[in-house]
Protein backbone atom coordinates (compact mmCIF):
# COMPACT_ATOMS: atom_id res chain seq x y z
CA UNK A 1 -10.84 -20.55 1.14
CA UNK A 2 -11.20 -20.48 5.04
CA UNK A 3 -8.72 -17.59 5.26
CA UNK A 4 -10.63 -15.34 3.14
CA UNK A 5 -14.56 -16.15 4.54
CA UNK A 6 -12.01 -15.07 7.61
CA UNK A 7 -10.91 -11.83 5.99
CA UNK A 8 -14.01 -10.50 4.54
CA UNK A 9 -15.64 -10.69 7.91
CA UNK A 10 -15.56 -6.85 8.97
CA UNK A 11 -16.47 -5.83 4.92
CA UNK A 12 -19.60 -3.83 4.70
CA UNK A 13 -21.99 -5.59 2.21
CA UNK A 14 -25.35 -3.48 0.97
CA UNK A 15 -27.95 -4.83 0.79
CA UNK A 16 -28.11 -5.87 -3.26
CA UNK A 17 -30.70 -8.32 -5.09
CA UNK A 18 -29.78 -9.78 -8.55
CA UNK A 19 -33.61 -11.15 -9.65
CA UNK A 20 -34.47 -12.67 -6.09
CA UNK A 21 -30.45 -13.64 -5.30
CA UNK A 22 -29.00 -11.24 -3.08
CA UNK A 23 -25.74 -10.18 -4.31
CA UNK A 24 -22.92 -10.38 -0.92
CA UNK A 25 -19.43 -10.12 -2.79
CA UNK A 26 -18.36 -6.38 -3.49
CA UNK A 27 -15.62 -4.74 -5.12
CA UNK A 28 -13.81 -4.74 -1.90
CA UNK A 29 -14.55 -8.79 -1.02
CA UNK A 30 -12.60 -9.23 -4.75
CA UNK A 31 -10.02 -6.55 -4.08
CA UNK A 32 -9.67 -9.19 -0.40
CA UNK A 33 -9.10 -11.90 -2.78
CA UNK A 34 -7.02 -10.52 -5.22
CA UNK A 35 -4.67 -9.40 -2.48
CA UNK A 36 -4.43 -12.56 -0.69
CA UNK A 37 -3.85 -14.79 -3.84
CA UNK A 38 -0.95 -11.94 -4.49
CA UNK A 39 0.57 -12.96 -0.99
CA UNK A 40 0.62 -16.19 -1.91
CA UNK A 41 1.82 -16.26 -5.17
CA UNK A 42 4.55 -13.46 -4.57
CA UNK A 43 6.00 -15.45 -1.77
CA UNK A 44 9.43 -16.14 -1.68
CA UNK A 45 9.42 -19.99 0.30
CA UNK A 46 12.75 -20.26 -0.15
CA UNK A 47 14.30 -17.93 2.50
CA UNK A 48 13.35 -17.75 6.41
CA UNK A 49 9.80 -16.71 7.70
CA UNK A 50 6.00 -17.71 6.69
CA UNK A 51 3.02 -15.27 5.27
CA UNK A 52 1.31 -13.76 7.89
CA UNK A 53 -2.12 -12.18 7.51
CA UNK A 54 -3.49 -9.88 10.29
CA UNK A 55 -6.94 -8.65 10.62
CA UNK A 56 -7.11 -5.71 12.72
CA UNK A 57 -10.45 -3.36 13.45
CA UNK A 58 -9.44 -0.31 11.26
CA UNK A 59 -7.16 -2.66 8.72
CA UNK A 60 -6.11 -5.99 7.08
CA UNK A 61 -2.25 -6.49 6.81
CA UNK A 62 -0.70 -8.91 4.69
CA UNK A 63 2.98 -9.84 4.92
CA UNK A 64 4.78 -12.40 2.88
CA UNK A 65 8.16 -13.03 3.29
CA UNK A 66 10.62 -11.95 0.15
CA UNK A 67 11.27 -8.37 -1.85
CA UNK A 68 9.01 -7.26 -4.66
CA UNK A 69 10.29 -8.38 -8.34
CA UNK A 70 8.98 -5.05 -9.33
CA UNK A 71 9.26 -1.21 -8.21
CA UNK A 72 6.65 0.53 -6.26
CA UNK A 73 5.49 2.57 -9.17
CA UNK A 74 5.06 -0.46 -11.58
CA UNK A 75 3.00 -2.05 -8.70
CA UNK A 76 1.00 0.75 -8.61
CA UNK A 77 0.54 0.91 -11.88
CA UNK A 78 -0.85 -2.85 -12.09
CA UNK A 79 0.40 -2.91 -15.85
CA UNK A 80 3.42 -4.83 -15.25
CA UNK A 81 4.44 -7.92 -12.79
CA UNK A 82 6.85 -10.71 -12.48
CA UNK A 83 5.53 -13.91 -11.03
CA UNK A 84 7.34 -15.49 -8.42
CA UNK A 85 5.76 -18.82 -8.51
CA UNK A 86 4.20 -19.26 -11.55
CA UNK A 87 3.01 -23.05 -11.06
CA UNK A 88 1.72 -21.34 -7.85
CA UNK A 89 -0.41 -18.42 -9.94
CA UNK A 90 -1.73 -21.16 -12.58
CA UNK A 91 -2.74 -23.16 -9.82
CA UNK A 92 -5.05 -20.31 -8.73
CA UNK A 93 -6.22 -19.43 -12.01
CA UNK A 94 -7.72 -22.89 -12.65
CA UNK A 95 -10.07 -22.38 -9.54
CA UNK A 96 -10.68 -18.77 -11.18
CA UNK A 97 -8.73 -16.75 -8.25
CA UNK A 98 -5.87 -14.33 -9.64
CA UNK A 99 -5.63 -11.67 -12.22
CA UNK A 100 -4.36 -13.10 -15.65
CA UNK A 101 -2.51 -10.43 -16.39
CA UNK A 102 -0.36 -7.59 -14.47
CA UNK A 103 0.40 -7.35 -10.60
CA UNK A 104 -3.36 -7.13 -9.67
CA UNK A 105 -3.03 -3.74 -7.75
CA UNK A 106 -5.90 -2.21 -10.01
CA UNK A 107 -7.96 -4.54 -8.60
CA UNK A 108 -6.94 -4.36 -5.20
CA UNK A 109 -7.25 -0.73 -5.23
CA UNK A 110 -10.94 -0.64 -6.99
CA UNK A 111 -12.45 -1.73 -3.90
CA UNK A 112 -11.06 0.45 -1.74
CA UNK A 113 -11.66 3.48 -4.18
CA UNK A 114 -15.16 2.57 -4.15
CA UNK A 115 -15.71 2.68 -0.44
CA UNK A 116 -13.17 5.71 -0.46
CA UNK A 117 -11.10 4.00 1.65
CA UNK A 118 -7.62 5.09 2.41
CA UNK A 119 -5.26 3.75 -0.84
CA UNK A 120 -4.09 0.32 -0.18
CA UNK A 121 -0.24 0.47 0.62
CA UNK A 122 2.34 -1.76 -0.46
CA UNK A 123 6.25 -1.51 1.62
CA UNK A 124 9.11 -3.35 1.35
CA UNK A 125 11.17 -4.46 4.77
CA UNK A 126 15.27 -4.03 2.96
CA UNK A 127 16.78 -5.44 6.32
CA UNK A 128 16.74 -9.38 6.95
CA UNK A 129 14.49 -11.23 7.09
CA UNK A 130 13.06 -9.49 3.96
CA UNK A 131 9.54 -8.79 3.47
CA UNK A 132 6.76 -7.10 1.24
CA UNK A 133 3.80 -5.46 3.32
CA UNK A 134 0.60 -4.64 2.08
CA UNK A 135 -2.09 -2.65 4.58
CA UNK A 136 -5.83 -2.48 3.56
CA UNK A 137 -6.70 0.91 5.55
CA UNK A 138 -10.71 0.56 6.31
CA UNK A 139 -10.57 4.45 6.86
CA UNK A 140 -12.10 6.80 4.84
CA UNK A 141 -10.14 8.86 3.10
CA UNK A 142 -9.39 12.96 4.28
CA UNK A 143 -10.26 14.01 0.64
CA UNK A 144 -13.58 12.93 -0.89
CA UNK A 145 -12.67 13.40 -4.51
CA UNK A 146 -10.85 10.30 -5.48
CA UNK A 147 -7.02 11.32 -5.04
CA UNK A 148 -5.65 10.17 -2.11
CA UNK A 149 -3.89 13.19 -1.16
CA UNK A 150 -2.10 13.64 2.43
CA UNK A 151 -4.22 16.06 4.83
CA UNK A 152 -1.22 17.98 4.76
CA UNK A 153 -1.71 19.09 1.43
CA UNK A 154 -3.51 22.83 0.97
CA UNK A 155 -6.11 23.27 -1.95
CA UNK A 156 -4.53 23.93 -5.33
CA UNK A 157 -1.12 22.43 -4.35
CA UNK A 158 -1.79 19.29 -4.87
CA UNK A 159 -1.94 19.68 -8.77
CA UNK A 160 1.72 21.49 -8.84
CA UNK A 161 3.16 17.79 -7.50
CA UNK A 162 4.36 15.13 -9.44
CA UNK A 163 2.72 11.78 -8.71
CA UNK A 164 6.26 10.68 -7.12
CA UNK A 165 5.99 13.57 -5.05
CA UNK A 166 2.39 12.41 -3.78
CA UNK A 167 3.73 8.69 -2.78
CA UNK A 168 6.51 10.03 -0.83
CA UNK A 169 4.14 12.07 1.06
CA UNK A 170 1.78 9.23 1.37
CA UNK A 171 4.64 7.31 2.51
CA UNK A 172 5.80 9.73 5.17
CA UNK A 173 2.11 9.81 6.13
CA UNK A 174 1.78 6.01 6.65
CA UNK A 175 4.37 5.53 8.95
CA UNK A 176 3.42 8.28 10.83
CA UNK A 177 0.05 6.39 11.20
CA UNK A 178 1.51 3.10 12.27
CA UNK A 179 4.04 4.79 14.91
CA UNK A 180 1.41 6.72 16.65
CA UNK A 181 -0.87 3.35 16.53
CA UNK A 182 2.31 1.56 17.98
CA UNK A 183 3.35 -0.52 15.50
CA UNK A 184 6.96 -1.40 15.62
CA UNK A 185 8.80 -0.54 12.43
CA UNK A 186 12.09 -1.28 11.14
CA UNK A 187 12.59 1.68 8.90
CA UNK A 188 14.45 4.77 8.49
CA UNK A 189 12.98 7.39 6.78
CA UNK A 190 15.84 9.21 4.85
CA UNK A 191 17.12 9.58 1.46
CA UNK A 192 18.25 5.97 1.13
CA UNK A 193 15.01 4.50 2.10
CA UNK A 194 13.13 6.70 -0.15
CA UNK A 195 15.13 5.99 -3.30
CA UNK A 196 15.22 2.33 -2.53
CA UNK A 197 10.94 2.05 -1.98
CA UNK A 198 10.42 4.22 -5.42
CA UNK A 199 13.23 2.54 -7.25
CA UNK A 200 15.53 5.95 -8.29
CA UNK A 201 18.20 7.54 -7.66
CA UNK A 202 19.20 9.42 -4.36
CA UNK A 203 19.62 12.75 -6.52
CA UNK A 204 16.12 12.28 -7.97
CA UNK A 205 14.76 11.90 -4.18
CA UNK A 206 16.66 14.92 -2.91
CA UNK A 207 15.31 17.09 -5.80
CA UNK A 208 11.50 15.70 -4.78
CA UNK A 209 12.64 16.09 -1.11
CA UNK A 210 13.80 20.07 -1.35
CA UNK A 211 10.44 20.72 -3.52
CA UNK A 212 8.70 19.25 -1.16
CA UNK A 213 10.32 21.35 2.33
CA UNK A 214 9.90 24.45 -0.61
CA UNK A 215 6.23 23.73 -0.63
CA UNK A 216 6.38 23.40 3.22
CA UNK A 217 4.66 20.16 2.87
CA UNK A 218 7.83 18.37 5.09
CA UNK A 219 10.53 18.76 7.22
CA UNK A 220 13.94 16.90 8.34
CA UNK A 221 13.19 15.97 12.11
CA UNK A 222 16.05 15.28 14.78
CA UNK A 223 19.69 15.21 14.40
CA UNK A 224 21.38 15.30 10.84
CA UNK A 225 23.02 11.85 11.24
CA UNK A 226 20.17 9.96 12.74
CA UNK A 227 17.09 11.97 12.21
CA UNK A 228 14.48 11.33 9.46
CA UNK A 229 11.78 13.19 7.10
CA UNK A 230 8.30 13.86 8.28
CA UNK A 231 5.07 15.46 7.09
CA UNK A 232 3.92 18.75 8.69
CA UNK A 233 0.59 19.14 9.98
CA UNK A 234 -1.41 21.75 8.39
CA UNK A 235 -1.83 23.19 12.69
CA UNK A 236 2.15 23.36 12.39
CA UNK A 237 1.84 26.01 9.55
């Protein structure tokens, strides 16, 4: 695969010998693979727009054209996934690319844990032409201990949130990130979007959303019609 020799490019690879073989795939070169096979197979050809894959210096984006078939949380479990194109996925399997079983984002996430890289992020565009997003961070994570926790987060609060609670914060955090880098983005970060991206209930949002101002962790910014939610800075405190 062309595209993924392409990809895996910028990976680190230590130096590894197996016998007298040195050993150049790593956990993150599969967690590449797994993530471009998802594009692929996840694809929705029948509406407008292709799959575009972007290599940056501090990130890989993938974009493939079509809404996930599951929520947020299920991909992040990787326990659960509904195939788009399944002829597509068997296809893959035969030349031993894919995960059998599940949405792959275990996989995809390994990698990345074991470089302590920034937690891959998967977003959904709602507006038309609809799209899924998935953005390989090649940062380093602010906390060294395996939970990818926004730097906004003080010692010892982390463990009073729930683990919806910690996505909407990463979310908040992530588009933060890809405004100040300039990236254009076609989202609104309110109640709606929130609900729709973790698959609940606006009520169930607002109750995360007032722990979360509680906890000082966020605040509403600009007007109340038009404005939107956004982290504080632990300097704003």
């Amino acid at each position: 695969m062309r595209a993924f020799a392409k990809l895996v490019q910028q990976l680190p690879v230590p130096f590894k010998l197996e016998g007298i073989q040195r050993i150049d795939e790593t956990p993150a070169h599969k967690s590449v693979r797994e993530a471009l096979v998802n594009a692929l197979v996840h694809t929705n050809y029948r509406v407008m727009g292709s799959t575009l894959i972007k290599i940056e210096p501090s990130r890989i984006i993938m974009r493939n054209p079509g809404r996930m078939l599951v929520s947020v949380q299920e991909y992040y479990a990787g326990s659960h996934s509904v195939c788009r194109n399944p002829i597509l996925q068997n296809m893959f399997r035969f030349i031993g690319y894919g995960e059998k079983a599940g949405s792959g984002a275990d996989i995809i996430a390994k990698g990345w844990e074991e470089n302590k890289w920034e937690r891959p992020v998967i977003k959904e565009n709602l507006a038309q032409p609809e799209y899924t997003e998935l953005v390989l961070d090649l940062v380093k994570m602010a906390q060294n201990e395996g939970q990818s926790v926004p730097q906004n987060v003080a010692d010892g609060v982390a463990d009073e949130l729930t683990e919806r609670q910690k996505v909407i914060l990463e979310t908040l955090r992530n588009v933060a990130l890809n405004v100040a880098l300039n990236v254009a983005l076609n989202v609104a970060l309110n109640t709606k979007y929130l609900a729709e991206q973790l698959n609940v209930n606006r009520k169930t949002i607002q109750r995360d959303l007032a722990s979360l101002q509680e906890k000082h962790l966020i605040r509403w910014i600009g007007s109340k019609k038009s404005g939107h939610w956004g982290i504080i800075e632990k300097d704003e405190k």
